[in-house]
PDB file of N, CA and C in Angstrom:
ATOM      1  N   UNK A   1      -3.952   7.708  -5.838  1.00  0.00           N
ATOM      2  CA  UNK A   1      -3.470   8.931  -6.440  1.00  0.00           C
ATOM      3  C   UNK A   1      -4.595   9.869  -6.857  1.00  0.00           C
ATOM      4  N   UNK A   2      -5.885   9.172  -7.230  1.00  0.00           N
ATOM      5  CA  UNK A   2      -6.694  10.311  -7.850  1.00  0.00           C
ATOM      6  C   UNK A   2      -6.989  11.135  -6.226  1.00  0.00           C
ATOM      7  N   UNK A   3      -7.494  10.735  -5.477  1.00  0.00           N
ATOM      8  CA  UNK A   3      -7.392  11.113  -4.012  1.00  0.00           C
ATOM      9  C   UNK A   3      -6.851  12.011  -3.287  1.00  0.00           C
ATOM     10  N   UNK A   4      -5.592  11.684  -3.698  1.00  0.00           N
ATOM     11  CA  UNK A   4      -4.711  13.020  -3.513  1.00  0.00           C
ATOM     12  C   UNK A   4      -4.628  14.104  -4.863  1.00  0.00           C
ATOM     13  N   UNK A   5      -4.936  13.683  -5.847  1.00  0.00           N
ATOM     14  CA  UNK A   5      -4.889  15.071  -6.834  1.00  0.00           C
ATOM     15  C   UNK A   5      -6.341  15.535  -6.487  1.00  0.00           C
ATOM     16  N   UNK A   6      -7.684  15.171  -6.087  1.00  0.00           N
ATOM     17  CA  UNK A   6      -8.822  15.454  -5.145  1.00  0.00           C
ATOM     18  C   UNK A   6      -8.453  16.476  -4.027  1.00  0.00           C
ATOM     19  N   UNK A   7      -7.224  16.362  -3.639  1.00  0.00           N
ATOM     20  CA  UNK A   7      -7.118  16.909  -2.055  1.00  0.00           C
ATOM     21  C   UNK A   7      -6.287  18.270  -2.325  1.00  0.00           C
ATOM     22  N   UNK A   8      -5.521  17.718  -3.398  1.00  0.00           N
ATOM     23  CA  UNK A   8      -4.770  19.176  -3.797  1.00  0.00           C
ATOM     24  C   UNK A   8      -5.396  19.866  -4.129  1.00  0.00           C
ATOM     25  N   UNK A   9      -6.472  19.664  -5.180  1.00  0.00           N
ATOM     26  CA  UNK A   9      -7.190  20.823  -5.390  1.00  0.00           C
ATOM     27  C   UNK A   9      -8.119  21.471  -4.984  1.00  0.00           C
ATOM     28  N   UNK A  10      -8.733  20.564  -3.862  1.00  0.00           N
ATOM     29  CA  UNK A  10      -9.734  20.993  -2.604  1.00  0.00           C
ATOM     30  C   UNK A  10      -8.670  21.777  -1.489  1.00  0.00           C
ATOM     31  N   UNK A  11      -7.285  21.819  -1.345  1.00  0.00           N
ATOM     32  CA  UNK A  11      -6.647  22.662   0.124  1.00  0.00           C
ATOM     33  C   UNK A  11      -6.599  23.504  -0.594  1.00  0.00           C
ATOM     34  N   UNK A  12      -6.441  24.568  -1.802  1.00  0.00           N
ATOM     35  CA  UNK A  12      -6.087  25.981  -2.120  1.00  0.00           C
ATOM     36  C   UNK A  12      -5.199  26.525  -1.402  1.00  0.00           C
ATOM     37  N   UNK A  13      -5.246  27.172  -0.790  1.00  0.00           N
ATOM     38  CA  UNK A  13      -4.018  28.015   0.062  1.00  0.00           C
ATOM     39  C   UNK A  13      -3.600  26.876   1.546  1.00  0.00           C
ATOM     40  N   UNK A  14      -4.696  26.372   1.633  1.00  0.00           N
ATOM     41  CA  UNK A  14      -4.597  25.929   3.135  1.00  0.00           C
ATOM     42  C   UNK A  14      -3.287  25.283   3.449  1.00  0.00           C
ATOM     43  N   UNK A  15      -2.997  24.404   2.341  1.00  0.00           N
ATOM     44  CA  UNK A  15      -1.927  23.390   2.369  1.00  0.00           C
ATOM     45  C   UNK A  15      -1.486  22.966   0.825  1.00  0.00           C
ATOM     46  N   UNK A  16      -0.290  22.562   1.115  1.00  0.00           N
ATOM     47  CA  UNK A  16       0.446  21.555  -0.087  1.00  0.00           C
ATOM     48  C   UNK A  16       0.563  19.820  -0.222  1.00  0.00           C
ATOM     49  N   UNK A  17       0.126  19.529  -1.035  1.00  0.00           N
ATOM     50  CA  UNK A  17      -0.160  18.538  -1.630  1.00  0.00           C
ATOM     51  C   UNK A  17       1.624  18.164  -2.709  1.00  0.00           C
ATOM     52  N   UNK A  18       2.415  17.057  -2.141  1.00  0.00           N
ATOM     53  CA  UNK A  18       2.922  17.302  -3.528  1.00  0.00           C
ATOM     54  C   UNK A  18       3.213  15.643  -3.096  1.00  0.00           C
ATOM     55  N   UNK A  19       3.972  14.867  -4.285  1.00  0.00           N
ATOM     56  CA  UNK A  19       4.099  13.655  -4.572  1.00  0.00           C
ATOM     57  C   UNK A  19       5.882  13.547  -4.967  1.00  0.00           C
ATOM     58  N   UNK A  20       5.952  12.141  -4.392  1.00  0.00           N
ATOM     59  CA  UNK A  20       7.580  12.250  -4.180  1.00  0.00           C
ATOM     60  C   UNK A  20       7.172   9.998  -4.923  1.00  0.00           C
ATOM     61  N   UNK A  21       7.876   9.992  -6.360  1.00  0.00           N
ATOM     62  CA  UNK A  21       7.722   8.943  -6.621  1.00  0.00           C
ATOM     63  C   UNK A  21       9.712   8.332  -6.879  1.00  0.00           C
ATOM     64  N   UNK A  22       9.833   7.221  -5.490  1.00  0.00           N
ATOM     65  CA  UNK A  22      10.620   6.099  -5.222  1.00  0.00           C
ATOM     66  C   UNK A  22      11.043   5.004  -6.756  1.00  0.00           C
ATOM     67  N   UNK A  23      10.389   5.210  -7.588  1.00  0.00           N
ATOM     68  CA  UNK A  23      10.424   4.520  -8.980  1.00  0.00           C
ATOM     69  C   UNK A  23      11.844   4.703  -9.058  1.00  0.00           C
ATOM     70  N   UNK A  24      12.694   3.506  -9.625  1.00  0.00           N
ATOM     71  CA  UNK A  24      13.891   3.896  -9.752  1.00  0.00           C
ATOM     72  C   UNK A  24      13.727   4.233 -11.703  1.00  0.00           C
ATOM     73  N   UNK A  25      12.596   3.564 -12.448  1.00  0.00           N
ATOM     74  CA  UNK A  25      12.632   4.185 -13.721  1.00  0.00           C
ATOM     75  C   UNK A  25      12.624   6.041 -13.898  1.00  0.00           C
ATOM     76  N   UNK A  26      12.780   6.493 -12.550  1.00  0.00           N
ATOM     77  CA  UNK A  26      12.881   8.021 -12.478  1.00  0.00           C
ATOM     78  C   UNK A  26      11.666   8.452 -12.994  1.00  0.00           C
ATOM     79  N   UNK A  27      11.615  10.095 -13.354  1.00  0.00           N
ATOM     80  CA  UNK A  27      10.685  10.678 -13.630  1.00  0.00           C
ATOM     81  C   UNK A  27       9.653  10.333 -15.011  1.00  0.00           C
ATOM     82  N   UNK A  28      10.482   9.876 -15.742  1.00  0.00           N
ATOM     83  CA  UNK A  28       9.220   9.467 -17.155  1.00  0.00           C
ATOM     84  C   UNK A  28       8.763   8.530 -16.927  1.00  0.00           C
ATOM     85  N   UNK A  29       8.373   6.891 -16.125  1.00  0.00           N
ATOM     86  CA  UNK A  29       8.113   6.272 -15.580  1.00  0.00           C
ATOM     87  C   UNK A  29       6.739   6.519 -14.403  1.00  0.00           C
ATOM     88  N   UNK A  30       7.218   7.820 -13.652  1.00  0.00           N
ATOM     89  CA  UNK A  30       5.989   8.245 -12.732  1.00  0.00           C
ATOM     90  C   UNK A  30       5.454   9.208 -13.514  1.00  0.00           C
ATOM     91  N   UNK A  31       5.729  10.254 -14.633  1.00  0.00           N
ATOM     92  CA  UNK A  31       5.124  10.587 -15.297  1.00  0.00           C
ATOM     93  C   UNK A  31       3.682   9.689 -16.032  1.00  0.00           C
ATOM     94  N   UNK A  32       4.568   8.542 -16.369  1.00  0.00           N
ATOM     95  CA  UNK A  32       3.875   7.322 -17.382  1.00  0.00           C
ATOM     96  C   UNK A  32       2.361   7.284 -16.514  1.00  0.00           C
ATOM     97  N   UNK A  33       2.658   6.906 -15.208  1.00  0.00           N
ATOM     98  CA  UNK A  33       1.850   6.447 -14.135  1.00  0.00           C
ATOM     99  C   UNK A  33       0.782   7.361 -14.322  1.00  0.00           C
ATOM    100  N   UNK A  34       0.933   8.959 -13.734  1.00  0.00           N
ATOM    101  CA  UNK A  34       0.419   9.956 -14.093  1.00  0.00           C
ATOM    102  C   UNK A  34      -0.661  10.086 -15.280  1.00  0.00           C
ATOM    103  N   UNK A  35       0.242  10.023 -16.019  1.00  0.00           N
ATOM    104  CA  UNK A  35      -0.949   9.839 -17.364  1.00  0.00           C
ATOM    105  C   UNK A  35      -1.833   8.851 -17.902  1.00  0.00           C
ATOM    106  N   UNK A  36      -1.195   7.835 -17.202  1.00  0.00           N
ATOM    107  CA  UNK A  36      -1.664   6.514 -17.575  1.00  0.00           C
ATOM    108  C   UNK A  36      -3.288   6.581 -16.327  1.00  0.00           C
ATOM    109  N   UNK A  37      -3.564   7.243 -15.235  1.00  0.00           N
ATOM    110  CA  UNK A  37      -4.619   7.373 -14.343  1.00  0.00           C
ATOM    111  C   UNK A  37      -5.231   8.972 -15.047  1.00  0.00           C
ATOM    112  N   UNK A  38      -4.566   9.852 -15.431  1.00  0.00           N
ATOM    113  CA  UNK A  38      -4.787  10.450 -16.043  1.00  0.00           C
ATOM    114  C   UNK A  38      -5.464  11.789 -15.203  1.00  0.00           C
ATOM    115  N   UNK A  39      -4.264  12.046 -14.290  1.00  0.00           N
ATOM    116  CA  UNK A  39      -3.816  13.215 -13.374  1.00  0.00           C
ATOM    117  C   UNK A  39      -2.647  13.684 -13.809  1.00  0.00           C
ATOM    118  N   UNK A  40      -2.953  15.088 -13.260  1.00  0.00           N
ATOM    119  CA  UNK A  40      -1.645  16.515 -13.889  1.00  0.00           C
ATOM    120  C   UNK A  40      -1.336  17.133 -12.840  1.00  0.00           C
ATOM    121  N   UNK A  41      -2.027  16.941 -11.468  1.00  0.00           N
ATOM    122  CA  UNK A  41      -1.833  17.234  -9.938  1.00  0.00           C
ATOM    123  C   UNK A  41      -2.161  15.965  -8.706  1.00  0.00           C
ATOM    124  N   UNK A  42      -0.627  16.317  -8.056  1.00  0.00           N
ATOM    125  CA  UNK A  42      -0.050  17.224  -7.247  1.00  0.00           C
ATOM    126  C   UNK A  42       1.149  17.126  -8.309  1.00  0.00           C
ATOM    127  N   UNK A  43       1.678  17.870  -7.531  1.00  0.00           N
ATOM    128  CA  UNK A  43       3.515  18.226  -8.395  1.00  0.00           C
ATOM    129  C   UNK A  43       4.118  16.942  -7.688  1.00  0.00           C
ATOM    130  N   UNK A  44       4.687  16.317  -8.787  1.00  0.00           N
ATOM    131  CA  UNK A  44       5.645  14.793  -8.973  1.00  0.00           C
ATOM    132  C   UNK A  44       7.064  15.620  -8.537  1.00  0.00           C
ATOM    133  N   UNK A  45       7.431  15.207  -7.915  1.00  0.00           N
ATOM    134  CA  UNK A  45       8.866  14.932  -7.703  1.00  0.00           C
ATOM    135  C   UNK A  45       9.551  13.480  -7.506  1.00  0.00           C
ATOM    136  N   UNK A  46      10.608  13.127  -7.864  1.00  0.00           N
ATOM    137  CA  UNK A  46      11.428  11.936  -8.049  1.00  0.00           C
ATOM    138  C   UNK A  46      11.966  11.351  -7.112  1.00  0.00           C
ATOM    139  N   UNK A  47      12.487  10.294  -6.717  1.00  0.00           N
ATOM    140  CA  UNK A  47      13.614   9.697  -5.775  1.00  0.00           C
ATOM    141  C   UNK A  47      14.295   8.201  -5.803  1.00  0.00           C
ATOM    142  N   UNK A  48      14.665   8.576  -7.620  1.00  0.00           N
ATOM    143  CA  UNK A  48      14.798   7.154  -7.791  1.00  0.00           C
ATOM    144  C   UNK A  48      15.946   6.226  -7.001  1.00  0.00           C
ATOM    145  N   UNK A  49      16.676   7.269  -6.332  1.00  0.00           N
ATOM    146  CA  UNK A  49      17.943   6.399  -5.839  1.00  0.00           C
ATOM    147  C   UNK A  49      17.224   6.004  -4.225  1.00  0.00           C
ATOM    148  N   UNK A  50      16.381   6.981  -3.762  1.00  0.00           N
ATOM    149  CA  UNK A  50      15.902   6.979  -2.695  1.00  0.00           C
ATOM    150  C   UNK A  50      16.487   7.230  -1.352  1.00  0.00           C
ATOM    151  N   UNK A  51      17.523   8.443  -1.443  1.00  0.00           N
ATOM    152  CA  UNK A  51      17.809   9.088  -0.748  1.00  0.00           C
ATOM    153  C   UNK A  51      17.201   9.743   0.093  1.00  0.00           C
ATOM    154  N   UNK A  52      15.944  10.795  -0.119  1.00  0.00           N
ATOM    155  CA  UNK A  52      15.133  11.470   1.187  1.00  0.00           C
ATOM    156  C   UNK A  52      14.247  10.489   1.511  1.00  0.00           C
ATOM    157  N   UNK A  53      13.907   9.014   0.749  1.00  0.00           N
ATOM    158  CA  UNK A  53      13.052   8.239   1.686  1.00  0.00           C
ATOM    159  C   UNK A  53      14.350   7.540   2.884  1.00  0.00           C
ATOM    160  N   UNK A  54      15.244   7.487   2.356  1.00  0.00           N
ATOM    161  CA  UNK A  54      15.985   6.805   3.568  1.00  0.00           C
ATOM    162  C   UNK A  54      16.476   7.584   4.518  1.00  0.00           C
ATOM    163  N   UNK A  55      16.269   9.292   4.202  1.00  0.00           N
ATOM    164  CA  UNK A  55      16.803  10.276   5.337  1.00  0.00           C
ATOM    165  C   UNK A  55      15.574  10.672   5.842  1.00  0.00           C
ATOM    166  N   UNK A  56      14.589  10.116   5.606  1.00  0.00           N
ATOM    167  CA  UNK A  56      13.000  10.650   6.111  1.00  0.00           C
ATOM    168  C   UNK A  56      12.716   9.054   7.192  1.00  0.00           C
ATOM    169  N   UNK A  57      13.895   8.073   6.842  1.00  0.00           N
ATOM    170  CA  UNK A  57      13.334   6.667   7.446  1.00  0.00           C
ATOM    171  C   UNK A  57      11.892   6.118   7.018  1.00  0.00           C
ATOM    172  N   UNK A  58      11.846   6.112   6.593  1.00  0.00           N
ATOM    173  CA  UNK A  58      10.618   5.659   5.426  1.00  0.00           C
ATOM    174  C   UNK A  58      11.176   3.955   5.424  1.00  0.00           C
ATOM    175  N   UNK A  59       9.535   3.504   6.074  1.00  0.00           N
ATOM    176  CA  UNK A  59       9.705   1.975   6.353  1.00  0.00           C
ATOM    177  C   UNK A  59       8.994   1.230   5.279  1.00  0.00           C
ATOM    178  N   UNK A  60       7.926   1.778   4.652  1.00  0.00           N
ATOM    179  CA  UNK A  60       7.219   1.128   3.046  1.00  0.00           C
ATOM    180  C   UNK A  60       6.375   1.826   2.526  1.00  0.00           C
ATOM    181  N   UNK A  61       6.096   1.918   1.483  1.00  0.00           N
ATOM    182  CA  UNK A  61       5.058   2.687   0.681  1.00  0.00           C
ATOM    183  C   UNK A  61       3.661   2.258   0.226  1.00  0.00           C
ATOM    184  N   UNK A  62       2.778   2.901   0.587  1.00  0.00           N
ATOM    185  CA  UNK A  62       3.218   4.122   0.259  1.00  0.00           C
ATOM    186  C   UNK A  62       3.202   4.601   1.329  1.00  0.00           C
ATOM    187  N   UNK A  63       3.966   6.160   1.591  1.00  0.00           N
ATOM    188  CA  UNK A  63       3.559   6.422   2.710  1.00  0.00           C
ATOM    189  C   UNK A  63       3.437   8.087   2.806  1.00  0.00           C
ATOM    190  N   UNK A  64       2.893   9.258   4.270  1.00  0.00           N
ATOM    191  CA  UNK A  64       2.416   9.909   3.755  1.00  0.00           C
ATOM    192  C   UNK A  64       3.059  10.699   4.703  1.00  0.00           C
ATOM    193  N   UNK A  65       4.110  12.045   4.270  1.00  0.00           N
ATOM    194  CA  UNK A  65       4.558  12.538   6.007  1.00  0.00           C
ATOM    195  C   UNK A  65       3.607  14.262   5.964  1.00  0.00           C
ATOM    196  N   UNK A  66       3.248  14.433   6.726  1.00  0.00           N
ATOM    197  CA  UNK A  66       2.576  15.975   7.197  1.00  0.00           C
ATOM    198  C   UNK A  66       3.522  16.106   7.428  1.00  0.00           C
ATOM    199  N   UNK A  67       4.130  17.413   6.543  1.00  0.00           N
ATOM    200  CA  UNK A  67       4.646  18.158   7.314  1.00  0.00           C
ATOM    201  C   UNK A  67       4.469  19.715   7.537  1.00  0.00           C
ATOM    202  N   UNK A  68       4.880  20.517   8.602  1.00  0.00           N
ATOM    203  CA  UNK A  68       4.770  22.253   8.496  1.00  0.00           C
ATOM    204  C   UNK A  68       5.630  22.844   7.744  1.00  0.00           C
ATOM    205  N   UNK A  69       5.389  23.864   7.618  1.00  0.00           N
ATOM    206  CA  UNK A  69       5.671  25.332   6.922  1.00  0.00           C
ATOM    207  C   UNK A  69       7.231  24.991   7.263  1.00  0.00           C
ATOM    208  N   UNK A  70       7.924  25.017   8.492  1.00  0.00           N
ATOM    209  CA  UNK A  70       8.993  24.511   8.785  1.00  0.00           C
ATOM    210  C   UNK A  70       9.748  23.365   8.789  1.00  0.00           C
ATOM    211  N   UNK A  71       9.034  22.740   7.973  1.00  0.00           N
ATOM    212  CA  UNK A  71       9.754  21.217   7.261  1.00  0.00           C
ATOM    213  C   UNK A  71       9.796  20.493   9.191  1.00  0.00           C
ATOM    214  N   UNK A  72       9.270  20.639   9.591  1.00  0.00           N
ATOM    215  CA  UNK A  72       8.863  19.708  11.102  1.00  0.00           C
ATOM    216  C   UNK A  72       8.003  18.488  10.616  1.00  0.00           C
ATOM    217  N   UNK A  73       7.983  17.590  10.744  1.00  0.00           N
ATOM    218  CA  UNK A  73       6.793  16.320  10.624  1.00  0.00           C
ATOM    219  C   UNK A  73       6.040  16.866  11.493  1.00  0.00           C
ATOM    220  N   UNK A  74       4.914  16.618  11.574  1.00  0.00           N
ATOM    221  CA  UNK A  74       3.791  16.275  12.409  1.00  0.00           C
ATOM    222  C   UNK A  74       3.200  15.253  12.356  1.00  0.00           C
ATOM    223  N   UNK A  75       3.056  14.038  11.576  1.00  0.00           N
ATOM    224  CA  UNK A  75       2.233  12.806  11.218  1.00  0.00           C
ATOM    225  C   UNK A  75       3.032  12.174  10.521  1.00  0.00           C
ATOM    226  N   UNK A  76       2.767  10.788  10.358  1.00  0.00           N
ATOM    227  CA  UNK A  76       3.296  10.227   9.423  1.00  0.00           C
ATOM    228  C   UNK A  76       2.128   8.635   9.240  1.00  0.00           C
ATOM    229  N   UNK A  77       1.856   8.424   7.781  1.00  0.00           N
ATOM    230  CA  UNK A  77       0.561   7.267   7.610  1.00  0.00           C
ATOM    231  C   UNK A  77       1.314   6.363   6.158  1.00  0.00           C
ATOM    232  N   UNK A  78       1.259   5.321   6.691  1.00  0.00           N
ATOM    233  CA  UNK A  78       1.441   4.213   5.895  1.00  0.00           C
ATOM    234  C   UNK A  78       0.346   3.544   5.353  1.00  0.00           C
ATOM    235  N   UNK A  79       0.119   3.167   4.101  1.00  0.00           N
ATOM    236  CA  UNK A  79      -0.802   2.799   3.596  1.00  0.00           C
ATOM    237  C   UNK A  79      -1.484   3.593   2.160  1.00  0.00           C
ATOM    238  N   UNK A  80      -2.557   3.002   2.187  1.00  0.00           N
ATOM    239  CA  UNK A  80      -3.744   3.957   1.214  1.00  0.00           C
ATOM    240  C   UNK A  80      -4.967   4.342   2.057  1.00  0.00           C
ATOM    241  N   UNK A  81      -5.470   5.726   1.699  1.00  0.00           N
ATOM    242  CA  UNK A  81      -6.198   6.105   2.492  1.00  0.00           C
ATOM    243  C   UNK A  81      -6.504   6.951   1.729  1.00  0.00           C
ATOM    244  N   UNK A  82      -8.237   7.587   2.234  1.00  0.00           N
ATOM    245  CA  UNK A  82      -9.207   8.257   1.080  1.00  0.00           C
ATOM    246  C   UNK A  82      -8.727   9.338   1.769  1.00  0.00           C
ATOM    247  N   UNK A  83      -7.910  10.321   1.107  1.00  0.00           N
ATOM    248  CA  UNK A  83      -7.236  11.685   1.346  1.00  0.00           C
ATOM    249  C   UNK A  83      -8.249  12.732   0.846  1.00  0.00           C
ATOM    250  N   UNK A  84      -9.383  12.609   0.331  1.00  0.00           N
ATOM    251  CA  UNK A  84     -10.393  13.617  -0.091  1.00  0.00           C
ATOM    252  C   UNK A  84     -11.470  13.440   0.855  1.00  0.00           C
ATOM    253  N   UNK A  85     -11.285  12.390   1.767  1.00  0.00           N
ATOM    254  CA  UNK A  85     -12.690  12.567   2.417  1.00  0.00           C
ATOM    255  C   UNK A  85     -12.783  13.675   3.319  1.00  0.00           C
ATOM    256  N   UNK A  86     -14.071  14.277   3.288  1.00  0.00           N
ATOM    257  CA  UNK A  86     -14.259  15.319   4.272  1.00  0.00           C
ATOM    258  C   UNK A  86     -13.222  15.211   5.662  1.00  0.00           C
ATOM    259  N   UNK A  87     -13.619  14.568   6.347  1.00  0.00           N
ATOM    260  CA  UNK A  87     -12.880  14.170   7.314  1.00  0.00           C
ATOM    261  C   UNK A  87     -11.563  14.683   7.536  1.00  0.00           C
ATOM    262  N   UNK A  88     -10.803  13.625   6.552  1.00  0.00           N
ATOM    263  CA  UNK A  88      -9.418  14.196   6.849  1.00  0.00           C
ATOM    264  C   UNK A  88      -8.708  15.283   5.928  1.00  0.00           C
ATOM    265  N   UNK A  89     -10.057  15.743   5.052  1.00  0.00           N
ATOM    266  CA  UNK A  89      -9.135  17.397   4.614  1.00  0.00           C
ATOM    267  C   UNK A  89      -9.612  18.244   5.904  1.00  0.00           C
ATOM    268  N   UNK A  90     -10.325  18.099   7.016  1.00  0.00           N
ATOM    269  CA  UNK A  90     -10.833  18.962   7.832  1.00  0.00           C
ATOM    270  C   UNK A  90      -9.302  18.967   9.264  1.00  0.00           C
ATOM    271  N   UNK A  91      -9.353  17.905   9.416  1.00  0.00           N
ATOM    272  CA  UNK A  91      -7.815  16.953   9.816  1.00  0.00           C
ATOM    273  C   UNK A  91      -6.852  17.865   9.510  1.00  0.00           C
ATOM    274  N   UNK A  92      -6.311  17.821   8.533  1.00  0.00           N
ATOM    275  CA  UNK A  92      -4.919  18.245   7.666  1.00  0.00           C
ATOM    276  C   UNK A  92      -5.429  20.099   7.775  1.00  0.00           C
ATOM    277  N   UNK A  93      -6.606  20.378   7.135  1.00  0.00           N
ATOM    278  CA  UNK A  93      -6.772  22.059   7.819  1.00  0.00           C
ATOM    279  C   UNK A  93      -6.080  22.290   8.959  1.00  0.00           C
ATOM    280  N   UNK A  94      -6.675  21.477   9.977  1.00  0.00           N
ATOM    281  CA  UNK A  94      -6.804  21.525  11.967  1.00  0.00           C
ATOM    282  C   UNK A  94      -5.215  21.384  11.531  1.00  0.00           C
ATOM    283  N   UNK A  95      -4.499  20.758  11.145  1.00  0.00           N
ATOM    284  CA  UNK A  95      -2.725  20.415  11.610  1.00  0.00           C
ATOM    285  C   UNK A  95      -2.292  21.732  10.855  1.00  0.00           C
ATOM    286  N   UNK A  96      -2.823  22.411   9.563  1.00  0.00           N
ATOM    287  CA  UNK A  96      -2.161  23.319   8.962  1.00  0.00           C
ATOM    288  C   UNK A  96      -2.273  24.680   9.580  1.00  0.00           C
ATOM    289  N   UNK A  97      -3.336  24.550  10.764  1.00  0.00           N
ATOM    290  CA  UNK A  97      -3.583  25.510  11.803  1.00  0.00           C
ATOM    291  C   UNK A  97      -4.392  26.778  10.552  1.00  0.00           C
ATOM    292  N   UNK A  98      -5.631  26.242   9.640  1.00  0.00           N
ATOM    293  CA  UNK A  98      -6.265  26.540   9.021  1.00  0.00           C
ATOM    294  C   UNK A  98      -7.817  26.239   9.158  1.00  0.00           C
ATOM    295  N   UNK A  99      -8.081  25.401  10.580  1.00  0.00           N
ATOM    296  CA  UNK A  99      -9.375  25.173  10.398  1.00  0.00           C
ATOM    297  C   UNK A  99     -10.439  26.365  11.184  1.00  0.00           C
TER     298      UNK A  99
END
């Protein structure tokens, strides 16, 4: 998570960064999380029943979907992965058709 609040605030315009937490303790729970690592970015959104992970087919978490301006996927990554490294904010530019 710090990784991605790293990445949000390194894309500026380029791209969106936001967080979708599966917790069924709902939002004060991933809040908890939040504060407890002691990040205030990306923007948390909820899914405790887990409805758009099961209409997104979402096979385990964590996981990570690119998508465009037009809600299209382009990627999709399972796992943990260093989301601030040069590399793949240069990556995610190139897909946001920003590099």
């Amino acid at each position: 998570m710090p990784a991605l609040a790293r990445l949000d605030q390194a894309s500026g315009d380029d791209f969106d960064v936001i967080t979708v937490s599966t917790d069924r303790g709902g939002r004060d729970v991933a809040q908890a999380f939040y504060d407890e690592i002691g990040i205030s970015n990306p923007p948390l959104f909820t899914d405790a029943k887990g409805k758009s992970a099961r209409a997104l087919g979402i096979r385990g978490l964590p996981a990570t979907l690119i998508m465009n301006a037009k809600g299209e996927e382009l990627a999709r990554y399972y796992g943990p992965a260093e989301w601030d490294h040069e590399d793949v904010v240069a990556y995610l530019r190139a897909l946001a058709g920003k590099s």
